[in-house]
Protein backbone atom coordinates (compact mmCIF):
# COMPACT_ATOMS: atom_id res chain seq x y z
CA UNK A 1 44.74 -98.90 -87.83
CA UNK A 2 46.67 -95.47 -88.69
CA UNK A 3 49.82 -94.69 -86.72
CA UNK A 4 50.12 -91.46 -85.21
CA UNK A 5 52.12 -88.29 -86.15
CA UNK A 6 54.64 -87.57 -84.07
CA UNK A 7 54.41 -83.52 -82.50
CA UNK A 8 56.83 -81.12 -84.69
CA UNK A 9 59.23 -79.23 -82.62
CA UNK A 10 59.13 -75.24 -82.43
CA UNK A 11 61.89 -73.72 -83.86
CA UNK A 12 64.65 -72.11 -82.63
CA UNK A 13 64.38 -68.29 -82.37
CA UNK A 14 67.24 -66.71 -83.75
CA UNK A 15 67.05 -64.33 -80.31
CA UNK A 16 67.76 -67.16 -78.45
CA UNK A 17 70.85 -67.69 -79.72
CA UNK A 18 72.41 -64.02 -78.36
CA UNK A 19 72.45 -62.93 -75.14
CA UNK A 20 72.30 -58.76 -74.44
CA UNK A 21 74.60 -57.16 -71.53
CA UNK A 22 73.67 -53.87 -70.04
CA UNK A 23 75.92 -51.69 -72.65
CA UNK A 24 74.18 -53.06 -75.50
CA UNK A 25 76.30 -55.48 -76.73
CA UNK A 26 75.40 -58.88 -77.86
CA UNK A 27 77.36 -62.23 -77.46
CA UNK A 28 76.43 -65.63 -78.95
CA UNK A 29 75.26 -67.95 -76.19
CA UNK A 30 76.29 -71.15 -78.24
CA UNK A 31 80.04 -71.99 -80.17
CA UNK A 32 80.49 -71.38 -83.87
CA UNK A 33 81.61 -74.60 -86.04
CA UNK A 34 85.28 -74.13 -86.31
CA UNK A 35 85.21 -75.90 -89.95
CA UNK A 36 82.75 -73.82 -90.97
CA UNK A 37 83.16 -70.63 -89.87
CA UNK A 38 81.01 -67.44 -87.92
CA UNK A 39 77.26 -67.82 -88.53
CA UNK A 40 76.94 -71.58 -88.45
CA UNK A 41 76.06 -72.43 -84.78
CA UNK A 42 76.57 -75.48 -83.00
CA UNK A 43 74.22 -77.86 -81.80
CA UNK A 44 74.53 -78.57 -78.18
CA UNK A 45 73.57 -82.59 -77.26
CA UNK A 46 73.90 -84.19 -73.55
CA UNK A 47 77.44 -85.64 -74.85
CA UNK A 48 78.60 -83.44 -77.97
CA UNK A 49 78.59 -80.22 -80.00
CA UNK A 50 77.21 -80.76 -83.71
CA UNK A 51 77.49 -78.99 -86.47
CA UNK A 52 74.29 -79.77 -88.60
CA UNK A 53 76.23 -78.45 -91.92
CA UNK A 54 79.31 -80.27 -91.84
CA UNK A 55 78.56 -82.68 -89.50
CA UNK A 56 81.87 -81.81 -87.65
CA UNK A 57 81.54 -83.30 -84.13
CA UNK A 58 83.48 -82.47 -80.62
CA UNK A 59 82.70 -84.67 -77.63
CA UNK A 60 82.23 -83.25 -74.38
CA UNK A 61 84.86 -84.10 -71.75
């Protein structure tokens, strides 16, 4: 008997990640990986942020 595939996941939009104010400016909506610098984004998990470069990890209080 074959098993079945599992369903792939969207991806991200890279809009999704900004957020635009009523000037015209844009702010990231999630936290930057402090080992890695501006431009690698977070993941955000029930209990943690994760960076998925690095693998640096900060536990949510």
């Amino acid at each position: 008997m074959a098993a079945k595939k599992a369903a792939k996941k969207a991806a991200q939009k890279r809009s999704d990640l900004y957020t635009v104010d009523n000037q015209g400016k844009a702010t990231t909506t999630r936290k930057f990986c402090p080992q890695c610098g501006p431009g690698v984004f977070m993941g955000e998990h029930k209990d943690r942020f994760a960076c998925g470069k690095c693998g640096y990890t900060e536990f949510k209080q």
